[in-house]
C-alpha atoms as a PDB file:
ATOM      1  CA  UNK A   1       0.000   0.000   0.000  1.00  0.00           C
ATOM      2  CA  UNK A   2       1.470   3.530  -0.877  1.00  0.00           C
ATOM      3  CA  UNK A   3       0.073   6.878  -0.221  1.00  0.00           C
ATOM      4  CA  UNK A   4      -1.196   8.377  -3.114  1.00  0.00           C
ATOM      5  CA  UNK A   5      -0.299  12.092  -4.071  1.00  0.00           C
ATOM      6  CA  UNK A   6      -2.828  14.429  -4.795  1.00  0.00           C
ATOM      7  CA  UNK A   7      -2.375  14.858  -8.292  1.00  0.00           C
ATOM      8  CA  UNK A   8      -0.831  13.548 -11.054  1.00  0.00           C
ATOM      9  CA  UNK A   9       2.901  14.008 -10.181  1.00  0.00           C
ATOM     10  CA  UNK A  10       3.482  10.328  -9.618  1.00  0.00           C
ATOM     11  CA  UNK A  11       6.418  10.454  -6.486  1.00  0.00           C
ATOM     12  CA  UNK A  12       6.500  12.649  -3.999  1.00  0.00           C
ATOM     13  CA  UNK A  13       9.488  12.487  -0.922  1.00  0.00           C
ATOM     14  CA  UNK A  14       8.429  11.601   2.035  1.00  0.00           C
ATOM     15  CA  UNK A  15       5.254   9.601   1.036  1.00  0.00           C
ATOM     16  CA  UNK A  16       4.699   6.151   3.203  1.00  0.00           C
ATOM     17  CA  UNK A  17       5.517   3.096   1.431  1.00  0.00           C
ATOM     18  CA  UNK A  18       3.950  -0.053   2.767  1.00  0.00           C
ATOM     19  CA  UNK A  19       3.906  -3.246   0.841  1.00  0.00           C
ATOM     20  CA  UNK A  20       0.607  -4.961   0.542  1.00  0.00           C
ATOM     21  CA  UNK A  21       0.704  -6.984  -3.186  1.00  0.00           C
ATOM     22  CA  UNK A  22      -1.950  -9.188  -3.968  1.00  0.00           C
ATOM     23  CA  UNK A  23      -1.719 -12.642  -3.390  1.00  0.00           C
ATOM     24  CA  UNK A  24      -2.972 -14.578  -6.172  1.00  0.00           C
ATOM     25  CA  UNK A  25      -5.480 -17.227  -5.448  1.00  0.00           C
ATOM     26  CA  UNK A  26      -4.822 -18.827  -8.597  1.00  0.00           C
ATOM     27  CA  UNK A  27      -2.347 -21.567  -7.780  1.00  0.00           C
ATOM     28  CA  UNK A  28      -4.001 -22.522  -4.339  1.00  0.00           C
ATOM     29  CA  UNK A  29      -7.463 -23.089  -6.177  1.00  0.00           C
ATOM     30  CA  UNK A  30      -5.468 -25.366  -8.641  1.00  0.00           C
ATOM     31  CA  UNK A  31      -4.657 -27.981  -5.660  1.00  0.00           C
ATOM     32  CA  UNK A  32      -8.245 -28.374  -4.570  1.00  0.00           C
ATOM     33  CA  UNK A  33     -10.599 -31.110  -4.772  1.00  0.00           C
ATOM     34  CA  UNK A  34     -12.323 -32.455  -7.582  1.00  0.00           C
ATOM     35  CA  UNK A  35     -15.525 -31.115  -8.232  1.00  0.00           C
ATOM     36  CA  UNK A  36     -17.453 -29.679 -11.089  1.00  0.00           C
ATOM     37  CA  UNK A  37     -17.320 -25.619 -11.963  1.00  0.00           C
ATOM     38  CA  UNK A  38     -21.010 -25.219 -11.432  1.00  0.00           C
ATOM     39  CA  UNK A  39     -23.927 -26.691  -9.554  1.00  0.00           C
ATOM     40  CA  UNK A  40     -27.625 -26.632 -10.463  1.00  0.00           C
ATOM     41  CA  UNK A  41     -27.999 -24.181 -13.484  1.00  0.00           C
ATOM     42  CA  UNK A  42     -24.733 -23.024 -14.146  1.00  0.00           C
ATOM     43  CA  UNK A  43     -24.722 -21.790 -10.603  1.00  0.00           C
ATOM     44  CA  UNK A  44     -20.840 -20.436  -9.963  1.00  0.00           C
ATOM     45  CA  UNK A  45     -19.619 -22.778  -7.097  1.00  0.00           C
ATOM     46  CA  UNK A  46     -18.880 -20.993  -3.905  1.00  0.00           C
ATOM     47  CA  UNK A  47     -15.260 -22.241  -3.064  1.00  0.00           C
ATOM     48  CA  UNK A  48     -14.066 -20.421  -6.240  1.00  0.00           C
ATOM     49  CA  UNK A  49     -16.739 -17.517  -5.982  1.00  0.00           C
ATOM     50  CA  UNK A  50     -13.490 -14.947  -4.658  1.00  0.00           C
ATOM     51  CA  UNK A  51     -10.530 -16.335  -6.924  1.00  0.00           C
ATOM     52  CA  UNK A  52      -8.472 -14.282  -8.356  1.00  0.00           C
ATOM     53  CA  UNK A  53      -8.414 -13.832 -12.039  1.00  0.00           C
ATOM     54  CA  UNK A  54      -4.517 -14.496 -13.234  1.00  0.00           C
ATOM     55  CA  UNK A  55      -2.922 -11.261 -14.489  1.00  0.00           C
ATOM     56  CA  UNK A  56       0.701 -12.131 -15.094  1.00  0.00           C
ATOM     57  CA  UNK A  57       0.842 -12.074 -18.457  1.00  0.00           C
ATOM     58  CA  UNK A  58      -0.921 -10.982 -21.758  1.00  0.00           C
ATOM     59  CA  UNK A  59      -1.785 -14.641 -22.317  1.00  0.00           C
ATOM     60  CA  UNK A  60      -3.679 -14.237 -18.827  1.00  0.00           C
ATOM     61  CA  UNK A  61      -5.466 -11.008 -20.014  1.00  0.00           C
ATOM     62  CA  UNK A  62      -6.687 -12.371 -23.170  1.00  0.00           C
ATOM     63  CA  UNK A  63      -7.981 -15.561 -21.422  1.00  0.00           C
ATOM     64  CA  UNK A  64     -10.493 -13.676 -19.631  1.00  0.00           C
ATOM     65  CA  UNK A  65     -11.435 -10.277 -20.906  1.00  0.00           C
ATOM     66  CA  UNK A  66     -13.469  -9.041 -23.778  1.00  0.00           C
ATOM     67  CA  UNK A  67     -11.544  -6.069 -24.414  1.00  0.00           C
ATOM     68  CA  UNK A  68      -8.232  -4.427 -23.830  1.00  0.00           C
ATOM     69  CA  UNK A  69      -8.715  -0.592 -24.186  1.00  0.00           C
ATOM     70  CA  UNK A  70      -7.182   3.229 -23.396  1.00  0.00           C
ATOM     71  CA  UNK A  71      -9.816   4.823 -21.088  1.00  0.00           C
ATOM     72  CA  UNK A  72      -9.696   7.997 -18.881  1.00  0.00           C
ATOM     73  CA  UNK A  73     -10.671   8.249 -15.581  1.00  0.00           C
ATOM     74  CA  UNK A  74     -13.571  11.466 -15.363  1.00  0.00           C
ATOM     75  CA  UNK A  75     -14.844  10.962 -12.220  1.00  0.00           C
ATOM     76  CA  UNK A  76     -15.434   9.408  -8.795  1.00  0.00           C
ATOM     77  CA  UNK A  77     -16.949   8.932  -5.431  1.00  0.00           C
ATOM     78  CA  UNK A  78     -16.938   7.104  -2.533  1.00  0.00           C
ATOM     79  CA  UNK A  79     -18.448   3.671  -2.755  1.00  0.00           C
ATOM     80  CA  UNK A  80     -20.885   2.196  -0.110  1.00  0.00           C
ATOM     81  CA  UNK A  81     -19.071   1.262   2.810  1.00  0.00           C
ATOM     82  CA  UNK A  82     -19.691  -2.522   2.543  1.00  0.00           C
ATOM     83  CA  UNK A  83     -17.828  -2.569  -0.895  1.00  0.00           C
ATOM     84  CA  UNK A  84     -14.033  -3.110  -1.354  1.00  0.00           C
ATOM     85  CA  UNK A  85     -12.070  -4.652  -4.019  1.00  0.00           C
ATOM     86  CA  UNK A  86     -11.647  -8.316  -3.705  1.00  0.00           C
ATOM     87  CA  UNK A  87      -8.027  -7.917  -2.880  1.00  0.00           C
ATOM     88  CA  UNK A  88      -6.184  -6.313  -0.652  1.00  0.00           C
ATOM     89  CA  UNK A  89      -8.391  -3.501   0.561  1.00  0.00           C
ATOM     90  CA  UNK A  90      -7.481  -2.698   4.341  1.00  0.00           C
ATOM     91  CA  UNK A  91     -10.104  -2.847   6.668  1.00  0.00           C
ATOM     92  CA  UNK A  92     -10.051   0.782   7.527  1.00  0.00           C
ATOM     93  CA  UNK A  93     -10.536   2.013   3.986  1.00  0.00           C
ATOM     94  CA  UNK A  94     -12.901   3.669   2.236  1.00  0.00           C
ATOM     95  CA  UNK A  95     -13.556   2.046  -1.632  1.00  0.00           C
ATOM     96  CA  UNK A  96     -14.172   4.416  -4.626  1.00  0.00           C
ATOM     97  CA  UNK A  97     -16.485   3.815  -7.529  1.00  0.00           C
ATOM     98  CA  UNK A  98     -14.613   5.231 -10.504  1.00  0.00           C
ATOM     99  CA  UNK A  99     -15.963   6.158 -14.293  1.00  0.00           C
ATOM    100  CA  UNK A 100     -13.916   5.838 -16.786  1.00  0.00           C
ATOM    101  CA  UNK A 101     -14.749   6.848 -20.391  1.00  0.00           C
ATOM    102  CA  UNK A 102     -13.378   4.316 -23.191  1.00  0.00           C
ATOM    103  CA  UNK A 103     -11.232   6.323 -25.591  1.00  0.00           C
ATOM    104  CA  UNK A 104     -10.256   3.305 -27.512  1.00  0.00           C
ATOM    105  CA  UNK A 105     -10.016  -0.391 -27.828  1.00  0.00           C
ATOM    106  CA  UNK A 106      -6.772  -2.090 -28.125  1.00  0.00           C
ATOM    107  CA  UNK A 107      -8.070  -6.078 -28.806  1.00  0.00           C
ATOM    108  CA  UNK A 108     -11.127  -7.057 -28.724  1.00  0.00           C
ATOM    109  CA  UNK A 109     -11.972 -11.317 -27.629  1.00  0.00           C
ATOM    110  CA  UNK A 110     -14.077 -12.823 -30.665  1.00  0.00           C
ATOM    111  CA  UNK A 111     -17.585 -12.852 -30.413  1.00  0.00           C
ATOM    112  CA  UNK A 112     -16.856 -10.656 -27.582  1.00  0.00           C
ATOM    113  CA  UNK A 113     -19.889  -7.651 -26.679  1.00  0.00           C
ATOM    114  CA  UNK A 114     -19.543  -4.089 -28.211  1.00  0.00           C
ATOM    115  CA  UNK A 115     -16.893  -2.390 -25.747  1.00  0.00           C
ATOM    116  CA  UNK A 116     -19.135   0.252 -23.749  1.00  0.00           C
ATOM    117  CA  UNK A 117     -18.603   4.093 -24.180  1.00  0.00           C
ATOM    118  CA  UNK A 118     -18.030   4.268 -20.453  1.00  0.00           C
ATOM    119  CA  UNK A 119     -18.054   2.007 -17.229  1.00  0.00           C
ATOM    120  CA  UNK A 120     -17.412   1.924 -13.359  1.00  0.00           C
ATOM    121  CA  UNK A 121     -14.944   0.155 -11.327  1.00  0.00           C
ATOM    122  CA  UNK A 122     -14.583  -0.740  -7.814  1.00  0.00           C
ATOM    123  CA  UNK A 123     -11.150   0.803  -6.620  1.00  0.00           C
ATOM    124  CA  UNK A 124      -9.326   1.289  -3.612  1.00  0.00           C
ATOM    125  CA  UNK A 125      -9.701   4.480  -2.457  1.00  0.00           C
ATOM    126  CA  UNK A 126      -9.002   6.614   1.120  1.00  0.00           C
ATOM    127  CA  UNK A 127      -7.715   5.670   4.637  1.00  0.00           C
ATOM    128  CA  UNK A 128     -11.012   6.005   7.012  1.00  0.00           C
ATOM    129  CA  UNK A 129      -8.480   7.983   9.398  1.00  0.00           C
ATOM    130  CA  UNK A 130      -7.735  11.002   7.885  1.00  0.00           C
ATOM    131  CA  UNK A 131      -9.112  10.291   4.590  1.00  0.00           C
ATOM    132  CA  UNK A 132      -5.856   9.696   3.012  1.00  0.00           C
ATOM    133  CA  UNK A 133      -5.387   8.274  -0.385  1.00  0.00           C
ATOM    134  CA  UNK A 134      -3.509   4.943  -1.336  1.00  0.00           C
ATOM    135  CA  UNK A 135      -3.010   2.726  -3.678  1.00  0.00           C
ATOM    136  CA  UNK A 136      -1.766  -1.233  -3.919  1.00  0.00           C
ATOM    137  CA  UNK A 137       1.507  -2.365  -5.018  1.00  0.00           C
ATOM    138  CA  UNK A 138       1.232  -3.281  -8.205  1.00  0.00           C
ATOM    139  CA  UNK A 139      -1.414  -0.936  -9.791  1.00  0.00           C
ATOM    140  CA  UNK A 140      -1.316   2.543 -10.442  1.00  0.00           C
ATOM    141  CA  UNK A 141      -2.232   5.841  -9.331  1.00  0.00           C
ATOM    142  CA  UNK A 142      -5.906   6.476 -10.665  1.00  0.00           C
ATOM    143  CA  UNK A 143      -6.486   9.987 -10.591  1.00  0.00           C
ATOM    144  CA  UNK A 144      -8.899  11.851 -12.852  1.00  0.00           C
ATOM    145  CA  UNK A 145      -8.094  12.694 -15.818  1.00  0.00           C
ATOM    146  CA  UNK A 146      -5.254  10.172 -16.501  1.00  0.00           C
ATOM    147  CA  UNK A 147      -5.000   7.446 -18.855  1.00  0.00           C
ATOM    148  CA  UNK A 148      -4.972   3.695 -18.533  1.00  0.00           C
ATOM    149  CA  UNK A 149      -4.828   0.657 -20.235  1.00  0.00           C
ATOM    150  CA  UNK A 150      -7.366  -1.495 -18.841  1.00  0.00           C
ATOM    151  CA  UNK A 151      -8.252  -5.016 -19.520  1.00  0.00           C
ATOM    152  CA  UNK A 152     -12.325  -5.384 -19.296  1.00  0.00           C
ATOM    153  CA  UNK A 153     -15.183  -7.595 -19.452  1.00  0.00           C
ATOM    154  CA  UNK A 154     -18.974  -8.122 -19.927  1.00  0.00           C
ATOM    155  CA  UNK A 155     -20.243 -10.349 -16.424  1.00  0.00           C
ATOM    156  CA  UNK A 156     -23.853 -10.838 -17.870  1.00  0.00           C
ATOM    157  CA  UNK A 157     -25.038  -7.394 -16.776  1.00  0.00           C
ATOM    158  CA  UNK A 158     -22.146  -4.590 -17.174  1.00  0.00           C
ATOM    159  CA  UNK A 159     -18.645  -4.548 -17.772  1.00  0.00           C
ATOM    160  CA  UNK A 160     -16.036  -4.730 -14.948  1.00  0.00           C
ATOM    161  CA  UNK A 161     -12.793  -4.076 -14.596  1.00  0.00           C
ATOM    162  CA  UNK A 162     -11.908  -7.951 -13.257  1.00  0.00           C
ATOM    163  CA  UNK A 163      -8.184  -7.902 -13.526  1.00  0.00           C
ATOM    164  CA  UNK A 164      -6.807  -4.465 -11.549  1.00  0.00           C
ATOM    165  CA  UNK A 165      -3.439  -5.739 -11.063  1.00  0.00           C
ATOM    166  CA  UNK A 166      -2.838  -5.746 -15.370  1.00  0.00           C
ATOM    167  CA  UNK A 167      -4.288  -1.986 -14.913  1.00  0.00           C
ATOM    168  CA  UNK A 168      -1.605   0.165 -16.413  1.00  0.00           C
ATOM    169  CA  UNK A 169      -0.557   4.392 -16.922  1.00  0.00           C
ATOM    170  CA  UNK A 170      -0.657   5.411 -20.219  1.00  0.00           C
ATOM    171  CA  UNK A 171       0.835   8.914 -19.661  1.00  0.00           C
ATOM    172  CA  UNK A 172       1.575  11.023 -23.142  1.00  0.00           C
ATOM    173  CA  UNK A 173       1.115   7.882 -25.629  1.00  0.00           C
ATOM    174  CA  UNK A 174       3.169   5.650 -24.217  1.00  0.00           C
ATOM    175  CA  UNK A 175       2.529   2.844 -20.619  1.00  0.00           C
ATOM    176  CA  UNK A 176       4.277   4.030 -17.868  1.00  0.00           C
ATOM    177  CA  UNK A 177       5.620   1.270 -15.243  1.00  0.00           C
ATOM    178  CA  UNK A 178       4.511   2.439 -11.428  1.00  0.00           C
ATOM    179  CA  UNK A 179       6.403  -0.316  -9.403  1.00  0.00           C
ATOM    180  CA  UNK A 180       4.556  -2.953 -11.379  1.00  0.00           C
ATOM    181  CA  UNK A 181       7.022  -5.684 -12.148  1.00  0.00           C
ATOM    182  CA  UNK A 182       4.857  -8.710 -13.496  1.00  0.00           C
ATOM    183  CA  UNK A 183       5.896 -10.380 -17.017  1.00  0.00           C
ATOM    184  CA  UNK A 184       2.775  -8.448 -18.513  1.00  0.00           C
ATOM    185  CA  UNK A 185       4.474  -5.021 -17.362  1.00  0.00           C
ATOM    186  CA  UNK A 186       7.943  -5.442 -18.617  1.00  0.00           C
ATOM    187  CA  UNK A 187       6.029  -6.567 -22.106  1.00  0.00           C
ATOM    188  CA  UNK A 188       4.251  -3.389 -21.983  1.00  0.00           C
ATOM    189  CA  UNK A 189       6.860  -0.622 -20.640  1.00  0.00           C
ATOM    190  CA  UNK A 190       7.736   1.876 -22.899  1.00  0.00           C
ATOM    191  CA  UNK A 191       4.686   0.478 -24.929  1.00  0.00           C
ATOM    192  CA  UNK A 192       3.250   3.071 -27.692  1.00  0.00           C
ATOM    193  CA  UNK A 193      -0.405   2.121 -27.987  1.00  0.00           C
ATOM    194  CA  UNK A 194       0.603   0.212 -31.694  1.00  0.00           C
ATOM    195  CA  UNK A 195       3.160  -1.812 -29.333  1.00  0.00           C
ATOM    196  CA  UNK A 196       0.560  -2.345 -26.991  1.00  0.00           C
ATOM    197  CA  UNK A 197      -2.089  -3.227 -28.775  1.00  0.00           C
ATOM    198  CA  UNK A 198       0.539  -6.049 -30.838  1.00  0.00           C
ATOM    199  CA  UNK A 199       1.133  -7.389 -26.851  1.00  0.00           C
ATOM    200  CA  UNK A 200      -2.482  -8.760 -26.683  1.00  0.00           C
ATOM    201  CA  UNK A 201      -2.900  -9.456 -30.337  1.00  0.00           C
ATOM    202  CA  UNK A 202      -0.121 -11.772 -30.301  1.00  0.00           C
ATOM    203  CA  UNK A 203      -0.961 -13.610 -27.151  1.00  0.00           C
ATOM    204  CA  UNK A 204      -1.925 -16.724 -27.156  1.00  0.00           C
ATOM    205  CA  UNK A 205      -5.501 -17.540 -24.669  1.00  0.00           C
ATOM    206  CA  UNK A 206      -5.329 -20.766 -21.990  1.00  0.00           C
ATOM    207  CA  UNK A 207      -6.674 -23.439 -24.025  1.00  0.00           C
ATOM    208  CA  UNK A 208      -9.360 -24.263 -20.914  1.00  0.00           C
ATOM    209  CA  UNK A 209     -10.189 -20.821 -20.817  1.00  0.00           C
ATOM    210  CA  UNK A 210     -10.949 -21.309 -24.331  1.00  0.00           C
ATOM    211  CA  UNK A 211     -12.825 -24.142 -24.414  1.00  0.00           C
ATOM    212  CA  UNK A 212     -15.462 -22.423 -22.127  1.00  0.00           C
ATOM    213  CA  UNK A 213     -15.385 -19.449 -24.052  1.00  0.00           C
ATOM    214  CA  UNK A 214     -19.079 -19.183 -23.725  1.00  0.00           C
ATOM    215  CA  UNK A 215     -19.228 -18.715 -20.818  1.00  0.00           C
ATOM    216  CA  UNK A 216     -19.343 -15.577 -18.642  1.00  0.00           C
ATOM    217  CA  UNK A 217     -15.623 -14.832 -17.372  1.00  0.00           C
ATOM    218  CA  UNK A 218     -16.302 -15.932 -13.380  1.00  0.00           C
ATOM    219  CA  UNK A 219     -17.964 -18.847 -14.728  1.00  0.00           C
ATOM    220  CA  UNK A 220     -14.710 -19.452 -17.281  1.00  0.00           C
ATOM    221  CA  UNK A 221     -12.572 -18.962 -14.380  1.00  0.00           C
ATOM    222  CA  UNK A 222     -13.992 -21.496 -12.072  1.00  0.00           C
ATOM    223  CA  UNK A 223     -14.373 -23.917 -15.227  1.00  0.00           C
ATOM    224  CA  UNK A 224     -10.843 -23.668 -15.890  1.00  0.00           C
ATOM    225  CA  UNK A 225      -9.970 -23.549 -11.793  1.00  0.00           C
ATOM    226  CA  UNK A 226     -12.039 -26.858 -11.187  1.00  0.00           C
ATOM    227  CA  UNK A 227     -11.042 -28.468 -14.957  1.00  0.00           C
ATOM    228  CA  UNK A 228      -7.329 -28.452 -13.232  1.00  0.00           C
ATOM    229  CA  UNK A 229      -8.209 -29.616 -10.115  1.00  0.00           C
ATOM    230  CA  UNK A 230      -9.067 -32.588 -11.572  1.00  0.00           C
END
């Protein structure tokens, strides 16, 4: 967890630095029992209902998202206090709900829905005490009125941003690293958005993922999660 500035000058001395990353629930789902993705009607099952999409590499990205696109951030607020991100969110934090306008689509999954003009994501947001900002190792600053590369998907009623941690800066036409040090970053730093855009067009899906294509990317996810377990 770092202390976000206020704006959009990136590092600032004397901010606190205080390492929180994400710990991927990928691999520990992978050892589990064997039992079937769904129950009933395609009903997600439960033990994999909070695993963490994979995000390492473009390979992950493309396994699970419909889109891969340049958006803005344009505005914010603070979310209801009995929503946090999945990971990582400290328990004296305040969430925010920010919109983000899609400027343009990178890749686009086959057969995927029409990317949306704008959308809302869950992100971390202030410190309760103080209302201080922060963000989580491994993402970004998200201030509005900056630019990201964001992977996104359709869940069955809106898109979502489902994999924050391959959330990137895309500051004056180019990605710009923040302490992000995953296989998918050092693909993409430097990236202009041609670059980019080759990074996800050239990588190749998980063949589970893609054999349950249709369905909706939690449901995918816990297909491919439970297909392993096997």
């Amino acid at each position: 967890m770092k202390f976000a500035p206020d704006g959009p000058n990136l590092r600032q001395p004397g901010r606190t630095v205080c390492s929180t990353p994400a710990r991927s629930l990928w691999a520990a789902r992978r050892s589990g029992g064997s039992h079937h993705p769904t129950d009933g009607d395609n009903a997600p099952d439960p033990r994999y209902a909070h695993a963490q999409f994979p995000y390492q590499t473009a390979s992950d990205v493309v396994s699970y998202a419909d889109h891969v696109a340049i958006v803005t951030a344009v505005s914010q607020r603070e979310a209801p206090r009995n929503e946090q991100p999945e990971v990582g969110a400290p328990s004296d934090s305040v969430a925010r709900l920010v919109t983000f306008r899609v400027d343009d689509v990178l890749w686009s999954r086959a057969g995927a829905p029409a990317a949306p003009k704008k959308f809302t994501a869950l992100w971390w947001g202030w410190l309760a005490k103080g209302h201080q900002q922060f963000v989580m190792d491994g993402t970004p600053w998200v201030f509005i009125g900056g630019h990201y590369v964001v992977p996104i998907a359709y869940d069955g009623k809106e898109f979502s941003l489902i994999q924050p941690y391959a959330v990137f800066r895309f500051d004056r036409g180019t990605v710009t690293l923040e302490e992000q040090h995953t296989a998918l970053a050092q693909s993409l730093d430097g990236a202009s958005r041609t670059k980019a855009a080759r990074v996800f067009a050239t990588a190749a899906p998980d063949p589970l993922a893609v054999r349950y294509a249709d369905l909706p990317p939690r449901d995918r996810l816990n297909a491919v999660i439970a297909a392993r377990s096997h």
